[in-house]
C-alpha atoms as a PDB file:
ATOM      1  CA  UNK A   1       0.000   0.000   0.000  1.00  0.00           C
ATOM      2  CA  UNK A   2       0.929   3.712  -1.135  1.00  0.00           C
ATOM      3  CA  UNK A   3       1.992   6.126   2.013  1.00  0.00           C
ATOM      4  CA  UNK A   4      -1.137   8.502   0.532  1.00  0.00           C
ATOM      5  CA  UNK A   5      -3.388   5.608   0.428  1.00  0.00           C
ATOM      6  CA  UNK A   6      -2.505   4.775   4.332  1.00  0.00           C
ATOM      7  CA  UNK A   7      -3.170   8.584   4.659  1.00  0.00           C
ATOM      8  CA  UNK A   8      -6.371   8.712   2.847  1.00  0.00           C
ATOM      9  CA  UNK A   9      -7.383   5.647   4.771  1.00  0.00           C
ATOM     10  CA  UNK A  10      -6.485   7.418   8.332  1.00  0.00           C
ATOM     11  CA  UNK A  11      -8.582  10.181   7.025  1.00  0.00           C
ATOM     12  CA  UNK A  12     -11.961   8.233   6.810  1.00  0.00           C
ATOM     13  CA  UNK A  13     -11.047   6.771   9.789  1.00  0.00           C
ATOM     14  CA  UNK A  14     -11.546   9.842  11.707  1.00  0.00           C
ATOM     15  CA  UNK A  15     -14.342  10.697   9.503  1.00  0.00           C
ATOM     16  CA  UNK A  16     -16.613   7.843  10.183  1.00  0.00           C
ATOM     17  CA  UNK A  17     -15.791   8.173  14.070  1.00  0.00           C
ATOM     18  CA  UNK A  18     -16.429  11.666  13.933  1.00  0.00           C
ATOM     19  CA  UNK A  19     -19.481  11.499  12.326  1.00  0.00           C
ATOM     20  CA  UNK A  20     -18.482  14.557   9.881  1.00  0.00           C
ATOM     21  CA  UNK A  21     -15.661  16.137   7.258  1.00  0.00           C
ATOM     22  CA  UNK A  22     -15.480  19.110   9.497  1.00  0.00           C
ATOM     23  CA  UNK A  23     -14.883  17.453  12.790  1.00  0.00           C
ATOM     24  CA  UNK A  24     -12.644  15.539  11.540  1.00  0.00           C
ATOM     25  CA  UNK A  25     -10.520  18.383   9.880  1.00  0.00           C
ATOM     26  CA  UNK A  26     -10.653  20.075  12.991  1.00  0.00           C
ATOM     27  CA  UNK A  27      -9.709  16.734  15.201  1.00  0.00           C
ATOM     28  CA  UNK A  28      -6.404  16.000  12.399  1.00  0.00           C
ATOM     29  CA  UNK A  29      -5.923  19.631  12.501  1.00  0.00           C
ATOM     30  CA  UNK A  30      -6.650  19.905   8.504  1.00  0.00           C
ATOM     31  CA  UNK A  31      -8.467  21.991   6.284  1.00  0.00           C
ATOM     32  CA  UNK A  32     -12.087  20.312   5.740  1.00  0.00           C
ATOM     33  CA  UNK A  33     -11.531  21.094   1.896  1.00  0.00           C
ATOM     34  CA  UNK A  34      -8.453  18.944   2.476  1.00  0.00           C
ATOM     35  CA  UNK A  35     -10.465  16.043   4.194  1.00  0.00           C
ATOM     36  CA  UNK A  36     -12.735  15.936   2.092  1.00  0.00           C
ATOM     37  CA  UNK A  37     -11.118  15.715  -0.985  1.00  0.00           C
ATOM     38  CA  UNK A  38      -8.846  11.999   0.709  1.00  0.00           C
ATOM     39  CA  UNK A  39     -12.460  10.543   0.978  1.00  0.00           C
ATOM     40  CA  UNK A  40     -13.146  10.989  -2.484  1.00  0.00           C
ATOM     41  CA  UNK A  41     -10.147  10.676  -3.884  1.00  0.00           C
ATOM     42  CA  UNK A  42     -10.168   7.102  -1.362  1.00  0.00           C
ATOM     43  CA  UNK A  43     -13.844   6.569  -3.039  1.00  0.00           C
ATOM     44  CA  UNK A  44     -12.422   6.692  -6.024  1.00  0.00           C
ATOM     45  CA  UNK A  45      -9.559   4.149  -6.107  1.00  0.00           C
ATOM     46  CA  UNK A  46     -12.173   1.578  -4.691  1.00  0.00           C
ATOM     47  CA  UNK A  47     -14.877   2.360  -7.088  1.00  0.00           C
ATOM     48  CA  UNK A  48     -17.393   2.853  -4.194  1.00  0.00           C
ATOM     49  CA  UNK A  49     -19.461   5.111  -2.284  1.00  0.00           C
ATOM     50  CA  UNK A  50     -18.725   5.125   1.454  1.00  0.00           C
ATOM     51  CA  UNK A  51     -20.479   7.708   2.834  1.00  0.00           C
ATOM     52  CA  UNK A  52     -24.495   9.233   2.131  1.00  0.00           C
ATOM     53  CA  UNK A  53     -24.515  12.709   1.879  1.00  0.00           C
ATOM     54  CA  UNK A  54     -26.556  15.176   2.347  1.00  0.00           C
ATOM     55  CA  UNK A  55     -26.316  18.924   3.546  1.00  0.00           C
ATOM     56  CA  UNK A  56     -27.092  17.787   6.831  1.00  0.00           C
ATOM     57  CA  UNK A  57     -25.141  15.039   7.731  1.00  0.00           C
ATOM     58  CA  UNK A  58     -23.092  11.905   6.704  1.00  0.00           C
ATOM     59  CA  UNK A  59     -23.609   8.148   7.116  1.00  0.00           C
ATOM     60  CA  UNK A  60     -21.376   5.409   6.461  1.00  0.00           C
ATOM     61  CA  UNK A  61     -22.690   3.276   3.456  1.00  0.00           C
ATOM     62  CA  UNK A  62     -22.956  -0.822   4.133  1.00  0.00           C
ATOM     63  CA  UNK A  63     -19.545  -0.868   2.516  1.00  0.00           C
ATOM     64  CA  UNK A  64     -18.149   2.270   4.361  1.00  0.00           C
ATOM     65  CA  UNK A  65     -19.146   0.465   7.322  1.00  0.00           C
ATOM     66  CA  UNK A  66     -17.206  -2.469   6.199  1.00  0.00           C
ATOM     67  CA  UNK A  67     -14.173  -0.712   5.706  1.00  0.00           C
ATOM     68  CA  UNK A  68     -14.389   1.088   8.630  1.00  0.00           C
ATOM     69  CA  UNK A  69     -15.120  -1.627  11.347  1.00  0.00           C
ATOM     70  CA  UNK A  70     -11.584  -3.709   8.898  1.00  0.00           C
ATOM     71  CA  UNK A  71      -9.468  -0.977   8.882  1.00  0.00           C
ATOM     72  CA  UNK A  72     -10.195   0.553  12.562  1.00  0.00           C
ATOM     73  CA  UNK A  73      -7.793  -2.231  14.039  1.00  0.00           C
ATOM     74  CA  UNK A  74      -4.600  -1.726  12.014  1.00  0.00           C
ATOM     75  CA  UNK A  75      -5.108   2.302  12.861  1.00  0.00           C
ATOM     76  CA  UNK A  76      -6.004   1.307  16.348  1.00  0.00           C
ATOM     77  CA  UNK A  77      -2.422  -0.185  16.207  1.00  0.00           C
ATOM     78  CA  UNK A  78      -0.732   1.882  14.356  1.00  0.00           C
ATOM     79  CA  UNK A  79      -1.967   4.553  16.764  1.00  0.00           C
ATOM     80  CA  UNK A  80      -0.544   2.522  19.757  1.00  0.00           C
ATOM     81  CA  UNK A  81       2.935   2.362  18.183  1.00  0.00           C
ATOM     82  CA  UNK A  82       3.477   6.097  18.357  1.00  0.00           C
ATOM     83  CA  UNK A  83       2.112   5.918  21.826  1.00  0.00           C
ATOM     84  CA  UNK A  84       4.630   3.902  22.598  1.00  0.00           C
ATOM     85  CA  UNK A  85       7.212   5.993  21.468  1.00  0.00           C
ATOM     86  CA  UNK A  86       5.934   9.266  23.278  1.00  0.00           C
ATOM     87  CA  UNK A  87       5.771   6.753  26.312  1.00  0.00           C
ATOM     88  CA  UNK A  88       9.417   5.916  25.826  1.00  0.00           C
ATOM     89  CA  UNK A  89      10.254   9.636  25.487  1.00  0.00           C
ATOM     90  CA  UNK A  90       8.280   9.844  29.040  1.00  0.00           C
ATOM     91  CA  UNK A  91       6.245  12.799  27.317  1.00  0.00           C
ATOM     92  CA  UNK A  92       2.573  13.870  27.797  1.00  0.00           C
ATOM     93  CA  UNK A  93       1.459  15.194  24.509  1.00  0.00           C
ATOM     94  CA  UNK A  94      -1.106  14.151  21.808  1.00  0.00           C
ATOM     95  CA  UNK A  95      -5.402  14.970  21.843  1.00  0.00           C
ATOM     96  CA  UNK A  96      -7.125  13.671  25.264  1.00  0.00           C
ATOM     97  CA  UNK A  97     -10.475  12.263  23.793  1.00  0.00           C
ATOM     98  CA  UNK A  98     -12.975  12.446  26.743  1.00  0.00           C
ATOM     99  CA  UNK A  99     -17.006  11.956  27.253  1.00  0.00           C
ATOM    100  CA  UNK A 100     -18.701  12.675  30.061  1.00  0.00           C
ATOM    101  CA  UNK A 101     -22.120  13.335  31.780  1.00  0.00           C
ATOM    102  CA  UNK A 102     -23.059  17.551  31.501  1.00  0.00           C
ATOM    103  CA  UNK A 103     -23.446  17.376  35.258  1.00  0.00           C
ATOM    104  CA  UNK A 104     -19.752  16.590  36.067  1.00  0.00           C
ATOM    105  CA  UNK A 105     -18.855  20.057  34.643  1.00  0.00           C
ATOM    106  CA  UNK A 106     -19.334  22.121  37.511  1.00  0.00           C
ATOM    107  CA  UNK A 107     -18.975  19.456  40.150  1.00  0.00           C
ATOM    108  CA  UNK A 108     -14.719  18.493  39.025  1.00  0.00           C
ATOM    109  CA  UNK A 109     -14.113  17.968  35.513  1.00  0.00           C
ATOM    110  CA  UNK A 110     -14.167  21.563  34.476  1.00  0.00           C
ATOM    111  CA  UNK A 111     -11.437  22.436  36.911  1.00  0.00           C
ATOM    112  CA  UNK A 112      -9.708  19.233  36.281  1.00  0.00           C
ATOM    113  CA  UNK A 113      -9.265  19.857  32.869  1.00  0.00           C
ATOM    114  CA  UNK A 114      -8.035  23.189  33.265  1.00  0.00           C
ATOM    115  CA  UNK A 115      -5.293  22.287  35.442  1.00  0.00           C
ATOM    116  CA  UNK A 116      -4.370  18.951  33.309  1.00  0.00           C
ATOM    117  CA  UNK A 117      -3.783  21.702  30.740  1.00  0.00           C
ATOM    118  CA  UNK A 118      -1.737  23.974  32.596  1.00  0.00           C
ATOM    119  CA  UNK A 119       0.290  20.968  33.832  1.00  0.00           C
ATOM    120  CA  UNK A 120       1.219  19.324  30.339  1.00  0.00           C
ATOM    121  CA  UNK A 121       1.205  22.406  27.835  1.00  0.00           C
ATOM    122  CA  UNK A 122       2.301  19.831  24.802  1.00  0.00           C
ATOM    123  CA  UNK A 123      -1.193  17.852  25.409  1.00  0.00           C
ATOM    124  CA  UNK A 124      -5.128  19.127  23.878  1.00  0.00           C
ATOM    125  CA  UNK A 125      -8.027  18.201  25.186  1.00  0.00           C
ATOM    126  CA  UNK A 126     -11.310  17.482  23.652  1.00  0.00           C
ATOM    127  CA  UNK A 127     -14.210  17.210  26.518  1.00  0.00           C
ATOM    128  CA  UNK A 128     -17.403  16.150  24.692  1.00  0.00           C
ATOM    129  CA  UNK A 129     -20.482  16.300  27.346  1.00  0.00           C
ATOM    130  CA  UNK A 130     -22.958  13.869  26.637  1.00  0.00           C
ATOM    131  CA  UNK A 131     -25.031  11.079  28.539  1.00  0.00           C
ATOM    132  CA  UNK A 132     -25.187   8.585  25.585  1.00  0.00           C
ATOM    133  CA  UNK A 133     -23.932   5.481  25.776  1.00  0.00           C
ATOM    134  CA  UNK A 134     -20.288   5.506  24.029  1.00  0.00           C
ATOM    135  CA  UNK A 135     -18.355   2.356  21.920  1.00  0.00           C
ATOM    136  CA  UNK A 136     -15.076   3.188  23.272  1.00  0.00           C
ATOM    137  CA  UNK A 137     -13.940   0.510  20.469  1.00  0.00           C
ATOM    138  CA  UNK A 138     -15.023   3.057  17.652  1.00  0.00           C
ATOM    139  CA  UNK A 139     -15.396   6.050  18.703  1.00  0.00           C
ATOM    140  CA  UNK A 140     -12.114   7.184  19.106  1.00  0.00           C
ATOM    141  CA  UNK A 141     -13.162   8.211  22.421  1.00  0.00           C
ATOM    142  CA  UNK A 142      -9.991   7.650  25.580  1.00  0.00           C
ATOM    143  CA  UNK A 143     -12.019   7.210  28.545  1.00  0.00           C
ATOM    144  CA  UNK A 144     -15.622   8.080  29.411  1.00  0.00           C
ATOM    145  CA  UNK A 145     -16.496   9.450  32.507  1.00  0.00           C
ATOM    146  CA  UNK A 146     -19.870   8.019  34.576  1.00  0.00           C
ATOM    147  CA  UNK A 147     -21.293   7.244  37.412  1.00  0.00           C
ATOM    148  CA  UNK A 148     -20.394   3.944  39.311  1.00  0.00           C
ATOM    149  CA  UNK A 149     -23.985   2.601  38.391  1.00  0.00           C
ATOM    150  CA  UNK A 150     -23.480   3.352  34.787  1.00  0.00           C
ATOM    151  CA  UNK A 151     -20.038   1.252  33.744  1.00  0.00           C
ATOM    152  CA  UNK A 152     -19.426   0.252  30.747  1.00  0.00           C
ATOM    153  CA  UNK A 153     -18.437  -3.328  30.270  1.00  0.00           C
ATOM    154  CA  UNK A 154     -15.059  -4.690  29.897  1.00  0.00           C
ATOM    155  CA  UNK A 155     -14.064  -1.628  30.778  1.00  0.00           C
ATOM    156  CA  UNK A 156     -11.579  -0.991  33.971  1.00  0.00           C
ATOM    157  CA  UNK A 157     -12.965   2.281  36.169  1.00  0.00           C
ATOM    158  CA  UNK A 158     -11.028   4.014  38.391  1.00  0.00           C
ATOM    159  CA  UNK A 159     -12.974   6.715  41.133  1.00  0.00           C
ATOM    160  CA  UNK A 160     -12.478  10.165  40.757  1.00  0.00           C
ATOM    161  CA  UNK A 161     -14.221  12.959  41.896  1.00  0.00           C
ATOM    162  CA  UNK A 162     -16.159  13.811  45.105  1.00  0.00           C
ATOM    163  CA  UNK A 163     -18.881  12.128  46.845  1.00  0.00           C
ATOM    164  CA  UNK A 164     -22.098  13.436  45.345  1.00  0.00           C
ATOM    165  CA  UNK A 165     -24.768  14.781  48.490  1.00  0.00           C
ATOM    166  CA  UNK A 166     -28.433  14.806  47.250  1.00  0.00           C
ATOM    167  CA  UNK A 167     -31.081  16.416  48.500  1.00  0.00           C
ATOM    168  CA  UNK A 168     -34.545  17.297  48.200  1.00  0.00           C
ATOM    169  CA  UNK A 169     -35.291  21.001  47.954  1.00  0.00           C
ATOM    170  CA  UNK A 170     -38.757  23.110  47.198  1.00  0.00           C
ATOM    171  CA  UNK A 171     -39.668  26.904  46.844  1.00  0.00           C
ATOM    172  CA  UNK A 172     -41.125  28.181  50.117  1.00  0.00           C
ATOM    173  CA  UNK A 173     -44.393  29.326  48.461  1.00  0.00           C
ATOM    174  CA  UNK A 174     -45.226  25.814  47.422  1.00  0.00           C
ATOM    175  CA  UNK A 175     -44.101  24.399  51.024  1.00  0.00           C
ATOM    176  CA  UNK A 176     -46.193  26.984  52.264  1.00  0.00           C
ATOM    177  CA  UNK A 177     -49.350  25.873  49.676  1.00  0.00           C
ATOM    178  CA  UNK A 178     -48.364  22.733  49.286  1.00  0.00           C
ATOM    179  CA  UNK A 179     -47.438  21.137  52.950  1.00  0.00           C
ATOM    180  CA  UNK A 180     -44.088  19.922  53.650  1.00  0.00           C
ATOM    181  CA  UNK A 181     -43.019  16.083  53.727  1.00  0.00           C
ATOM    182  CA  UNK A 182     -41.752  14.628  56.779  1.00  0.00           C
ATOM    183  CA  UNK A 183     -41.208  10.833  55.350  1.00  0.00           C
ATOM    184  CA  UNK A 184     -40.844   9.836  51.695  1.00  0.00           C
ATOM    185  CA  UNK A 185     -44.066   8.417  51.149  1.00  0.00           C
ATOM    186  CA  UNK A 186     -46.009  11.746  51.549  1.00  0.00           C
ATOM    187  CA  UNK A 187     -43.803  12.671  48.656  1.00  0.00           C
ATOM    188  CA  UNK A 188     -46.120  11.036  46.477  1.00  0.00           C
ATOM    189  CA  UNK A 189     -49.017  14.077  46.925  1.00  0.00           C
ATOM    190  CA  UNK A 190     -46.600  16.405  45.526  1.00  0.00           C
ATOM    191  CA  UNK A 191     -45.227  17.461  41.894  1.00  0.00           C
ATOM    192  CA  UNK A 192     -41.889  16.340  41.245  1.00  0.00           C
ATOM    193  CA  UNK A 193     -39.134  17.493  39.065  1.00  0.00           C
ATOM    194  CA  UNK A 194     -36.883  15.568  37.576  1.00  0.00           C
ATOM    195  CA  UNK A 195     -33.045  15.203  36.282  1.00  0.00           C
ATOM    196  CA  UNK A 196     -33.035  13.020  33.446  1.00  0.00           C
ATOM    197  CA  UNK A 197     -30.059  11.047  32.767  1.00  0.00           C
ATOM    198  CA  UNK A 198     -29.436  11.377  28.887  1.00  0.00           C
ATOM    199  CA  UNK A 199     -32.881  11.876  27.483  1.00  0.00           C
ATOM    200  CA  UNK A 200     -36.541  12.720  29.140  1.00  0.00           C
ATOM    201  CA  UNK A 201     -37.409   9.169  29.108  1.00  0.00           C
ATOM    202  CA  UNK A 202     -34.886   8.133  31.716  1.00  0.00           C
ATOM    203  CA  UNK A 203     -35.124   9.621  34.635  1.00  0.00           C
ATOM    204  CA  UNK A 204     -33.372   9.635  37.181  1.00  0.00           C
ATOM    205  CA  UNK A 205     -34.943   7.793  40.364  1.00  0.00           C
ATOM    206  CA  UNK A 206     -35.799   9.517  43.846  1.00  0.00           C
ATOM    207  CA  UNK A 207     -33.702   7.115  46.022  1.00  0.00           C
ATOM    208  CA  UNK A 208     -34.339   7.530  50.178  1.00  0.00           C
ATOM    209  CA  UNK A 209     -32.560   5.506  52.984  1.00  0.00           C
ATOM    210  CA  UNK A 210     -33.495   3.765  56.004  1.00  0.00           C
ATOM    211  CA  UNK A 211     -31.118   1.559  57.817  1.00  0.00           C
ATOM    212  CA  UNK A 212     -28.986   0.934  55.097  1.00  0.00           C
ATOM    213  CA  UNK A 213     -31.704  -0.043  52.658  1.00  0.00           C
ATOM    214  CA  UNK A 214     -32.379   2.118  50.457  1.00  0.00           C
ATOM    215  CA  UNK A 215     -36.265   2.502  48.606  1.00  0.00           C
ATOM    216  CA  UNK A 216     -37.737   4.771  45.588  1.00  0.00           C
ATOM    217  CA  UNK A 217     -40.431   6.968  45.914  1.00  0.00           C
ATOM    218  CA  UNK A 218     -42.182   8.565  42.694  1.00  0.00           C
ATOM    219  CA  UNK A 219     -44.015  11.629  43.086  1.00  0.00           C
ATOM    220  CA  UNK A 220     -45.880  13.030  39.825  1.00  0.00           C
ATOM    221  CA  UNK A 221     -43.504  14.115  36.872  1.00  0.00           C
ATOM    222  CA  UNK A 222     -44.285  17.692  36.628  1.00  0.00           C
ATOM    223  CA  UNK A 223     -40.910  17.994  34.613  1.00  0.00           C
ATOM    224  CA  UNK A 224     -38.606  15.791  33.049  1.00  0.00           C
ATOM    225  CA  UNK A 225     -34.890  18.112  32.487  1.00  0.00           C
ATOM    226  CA  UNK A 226     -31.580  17.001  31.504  1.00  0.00           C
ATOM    227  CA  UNK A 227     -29.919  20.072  32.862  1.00  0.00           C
ATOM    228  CA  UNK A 228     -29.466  20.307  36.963  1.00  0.00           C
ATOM    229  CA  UNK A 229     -29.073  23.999  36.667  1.00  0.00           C
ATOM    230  CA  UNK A 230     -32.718  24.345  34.746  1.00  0.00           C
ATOM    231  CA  UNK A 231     -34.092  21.938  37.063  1.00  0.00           C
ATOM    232  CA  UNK A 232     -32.746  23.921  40.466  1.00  0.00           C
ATOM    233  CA  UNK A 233     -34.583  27.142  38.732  1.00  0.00           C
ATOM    234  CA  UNK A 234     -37.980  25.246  38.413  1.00  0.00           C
ATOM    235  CA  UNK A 235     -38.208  23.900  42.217  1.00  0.00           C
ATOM    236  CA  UNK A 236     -36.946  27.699  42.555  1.00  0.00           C
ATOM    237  CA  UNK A 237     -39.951  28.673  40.974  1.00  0.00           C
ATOM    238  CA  UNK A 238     -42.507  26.729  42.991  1.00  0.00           C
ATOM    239  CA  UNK A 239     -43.726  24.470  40.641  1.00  0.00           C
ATOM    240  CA  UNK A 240     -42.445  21.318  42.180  1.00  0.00           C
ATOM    241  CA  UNK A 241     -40.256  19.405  44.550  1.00  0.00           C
ATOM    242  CA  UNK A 242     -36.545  18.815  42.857  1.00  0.00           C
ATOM    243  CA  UNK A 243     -34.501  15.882  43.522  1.00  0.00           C
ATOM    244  CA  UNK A 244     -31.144  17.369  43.163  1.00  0.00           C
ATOM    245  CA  UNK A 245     -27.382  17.238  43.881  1.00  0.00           C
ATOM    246  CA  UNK A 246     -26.982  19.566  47.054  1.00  0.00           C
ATOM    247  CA  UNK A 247     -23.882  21.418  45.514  1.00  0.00           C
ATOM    248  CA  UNK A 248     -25.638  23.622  42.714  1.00  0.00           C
ATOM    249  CA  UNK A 249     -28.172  23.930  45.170  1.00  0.00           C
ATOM    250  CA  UNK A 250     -26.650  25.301  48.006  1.00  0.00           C
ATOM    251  CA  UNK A 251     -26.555  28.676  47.511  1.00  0.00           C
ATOM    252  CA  UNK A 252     -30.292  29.161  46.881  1.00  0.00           C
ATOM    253  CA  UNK A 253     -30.608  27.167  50.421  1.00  0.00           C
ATOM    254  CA  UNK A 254     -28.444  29.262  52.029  1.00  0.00           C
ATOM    255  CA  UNK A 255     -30.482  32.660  51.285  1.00  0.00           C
ATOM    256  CA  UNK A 256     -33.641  31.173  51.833  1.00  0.00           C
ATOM    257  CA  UNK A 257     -34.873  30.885  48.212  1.00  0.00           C
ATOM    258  CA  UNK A 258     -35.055  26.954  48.294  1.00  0.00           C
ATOM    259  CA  UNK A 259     -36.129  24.735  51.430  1.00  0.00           C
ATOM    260  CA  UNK A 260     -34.479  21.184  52.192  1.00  0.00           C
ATOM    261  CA  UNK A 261     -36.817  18.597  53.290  1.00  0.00           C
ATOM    262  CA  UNK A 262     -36.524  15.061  54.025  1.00  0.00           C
ATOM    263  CA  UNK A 263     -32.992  16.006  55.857  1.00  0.00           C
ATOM    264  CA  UNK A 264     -31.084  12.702  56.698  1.00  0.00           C
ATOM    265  CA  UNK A 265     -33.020  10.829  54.418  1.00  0.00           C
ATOM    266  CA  UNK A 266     -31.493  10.954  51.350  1.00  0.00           C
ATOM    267  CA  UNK A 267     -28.180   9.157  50.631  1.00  0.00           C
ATOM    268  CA  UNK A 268     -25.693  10.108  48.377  1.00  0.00           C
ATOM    269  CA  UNK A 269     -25.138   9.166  45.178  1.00  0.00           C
ATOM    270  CA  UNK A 270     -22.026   6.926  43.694  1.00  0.00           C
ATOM    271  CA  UNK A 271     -18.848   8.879  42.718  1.00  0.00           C
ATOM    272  CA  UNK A 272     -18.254   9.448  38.972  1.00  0.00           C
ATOM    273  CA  UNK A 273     -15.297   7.017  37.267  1.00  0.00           C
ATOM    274  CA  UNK A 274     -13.271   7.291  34.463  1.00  0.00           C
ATOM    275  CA  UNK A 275     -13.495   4.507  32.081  1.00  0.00           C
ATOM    276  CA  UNK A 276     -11.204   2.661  29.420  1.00  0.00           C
ATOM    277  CA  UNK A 277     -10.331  -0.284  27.539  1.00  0.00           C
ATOM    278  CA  UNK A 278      -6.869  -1.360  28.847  1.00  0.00           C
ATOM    279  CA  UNK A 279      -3.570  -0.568  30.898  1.00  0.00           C
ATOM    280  CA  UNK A 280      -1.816  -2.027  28.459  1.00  0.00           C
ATOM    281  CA  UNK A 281      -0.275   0.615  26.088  1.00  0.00           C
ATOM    282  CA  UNK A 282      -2.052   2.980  27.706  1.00  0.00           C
ATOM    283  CA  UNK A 283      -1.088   6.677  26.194  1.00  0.00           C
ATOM    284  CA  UNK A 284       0.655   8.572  28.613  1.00  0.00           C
ATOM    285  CA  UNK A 285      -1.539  11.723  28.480  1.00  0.00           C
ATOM    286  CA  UNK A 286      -4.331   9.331  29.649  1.00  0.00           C
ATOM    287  CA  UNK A 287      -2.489   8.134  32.442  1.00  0.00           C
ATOM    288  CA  UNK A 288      -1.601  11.451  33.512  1.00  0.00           C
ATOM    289  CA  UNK A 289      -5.219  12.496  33.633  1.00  0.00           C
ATOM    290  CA  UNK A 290      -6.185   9.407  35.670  1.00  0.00           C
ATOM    291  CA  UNK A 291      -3.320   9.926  38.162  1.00  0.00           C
ATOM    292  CA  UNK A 292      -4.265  13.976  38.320  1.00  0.00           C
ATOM    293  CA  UNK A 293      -7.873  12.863  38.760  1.00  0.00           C
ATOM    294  CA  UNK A 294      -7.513  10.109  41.751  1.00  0.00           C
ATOM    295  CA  UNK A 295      -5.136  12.791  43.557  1.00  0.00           C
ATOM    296  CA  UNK A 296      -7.810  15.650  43.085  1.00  0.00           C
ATOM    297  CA  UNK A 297      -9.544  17.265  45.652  1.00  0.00           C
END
């Protein structure tokens, strides 16, 4: 095989696990023009079509995907090669790939990334946050970052991140109308908002403790919200109840503008991990992420 046709191949590589010409320019640091024009000139050596087109989006044809899912192991390895060699320089360098959940922005991973970046100035980062299931196999993806009740499998997880209080929190005005609930069970007279985890169909359950067992209660769903800092302003609001992490909420609790109830009663949640295929030939700017990330605060 021609260098350029190794090159052209790397190219729809990236394209088919970024799902798009311009993502991909921007991941290989390439014009899209540039990109674009190794996919057709690759189309056109093979005599095929492998990617649908429209001015929308891109799809791998049924022999794009072919190509793709024979050709993503000898990059994979080709890949791990140069690792190896930045590992034997003992350099931190190269694009950090990493998904996570929205939420873990503001709890660690915002400030974790910033000072992974100020620590190793020859390494990128690209943070994607999204709670979609990800194919670490072909997405091109390092590590994804999740809760402990949400690992993927085969994968090895390592803790990071704080423990994660919950709480239950309302808008005095609908205590006030509304009553207040002093177990779990009366919860299910009130409205209740809700954090969904990835899209409005899954949401997130209202978990209580007692004795070390723990229970779900399910008010009504007056709202269904994939964003904590949405759902905080809702129960701020006074049309519900919010099951919520206590962090975001803390400072509306602390000036009077949201009201814990159920104190005591609600346990916290597992810590986040961070989530990849193997140790073995592990890039070193991942494992200097994971060891910043177990040592953080």
């Amino acid at each position: 095989m021609k260098r350029n046709e190794m090159s052209d191949i790397s190219i729809f590589v990236e394209v088919a696990q970024a799902n798009g010409f311009r993502a991909a320019a921007e991941r290989l640091n390439l014009g899209a023009g540039s990109v674009s024009e190794a996919v057709q000139r690759l189309e056109d050596r093979l005599g095929v079509r492998l990617f649908d087109r429209t001015t929308r989006k891109i799809s791998l044809t049924t022999l794009g995907q072919q190509l793709f899912e024979d050709s993503l192991p000898a990059i994979n390895d080709l890949e791990s090669a140069l690792r190896s060699l930045d590992d034997a320089k003992g350099t931190v360098g190269g694009v950090l790939r990493l998904n996570a959940p929205k939420s873990s922005g503001p709890f660690f991973l915002d400030k974790l990334v910033c000072e992974y970046c100020a620590l190793y100035p020859d390494a990128s980062v690209e943070l994607t946050y999204d709670d979609r299931k990800v194919d670490l196999v072909t997405s091109g993806i390092d590590a994804v970052i999740r809760f402990e009740h949400m690992l993927e499998l085969d994968t090895h997880a390592v803790p990071i991140g704080p423990d994660l209080d919950m709480t239950v929190v309302g808008a005095p005005e609908y205590l006030n109308t509304r009553g207040t609930p002093h177990v779990p069970d009366e919860l299910l007279e009130h409205d209740g908002l809700y954090f969904a985890i990835g899209s409005a169909r899954n949401p997130a359950p209202w978990v209580f403790g007692n004795q070390g067992e723990t229970y779900s209660v399910a008010p009504k769903r007056r709202v269904v919200v994939n964003n904590i800092n949405t759902l905080i302003d809702y129960a701020k609001s006074g049309i519900g109840l919010a099951y919520t992490y206590t962090f975001p909420a803390r400072p509306l609790i602390e000036t009077g503008q949201l009201v814990e109830v159920l104190k005591g009663m609600v346990p916290p949640r597992p810590r986040h991990t961070i989530n990849y295929l193997t140790k073995r030939n592990m890039p070193m700017r991942l494992r200097a992420f994971i060891n910043l990330a177990k040592n953080a605060k």
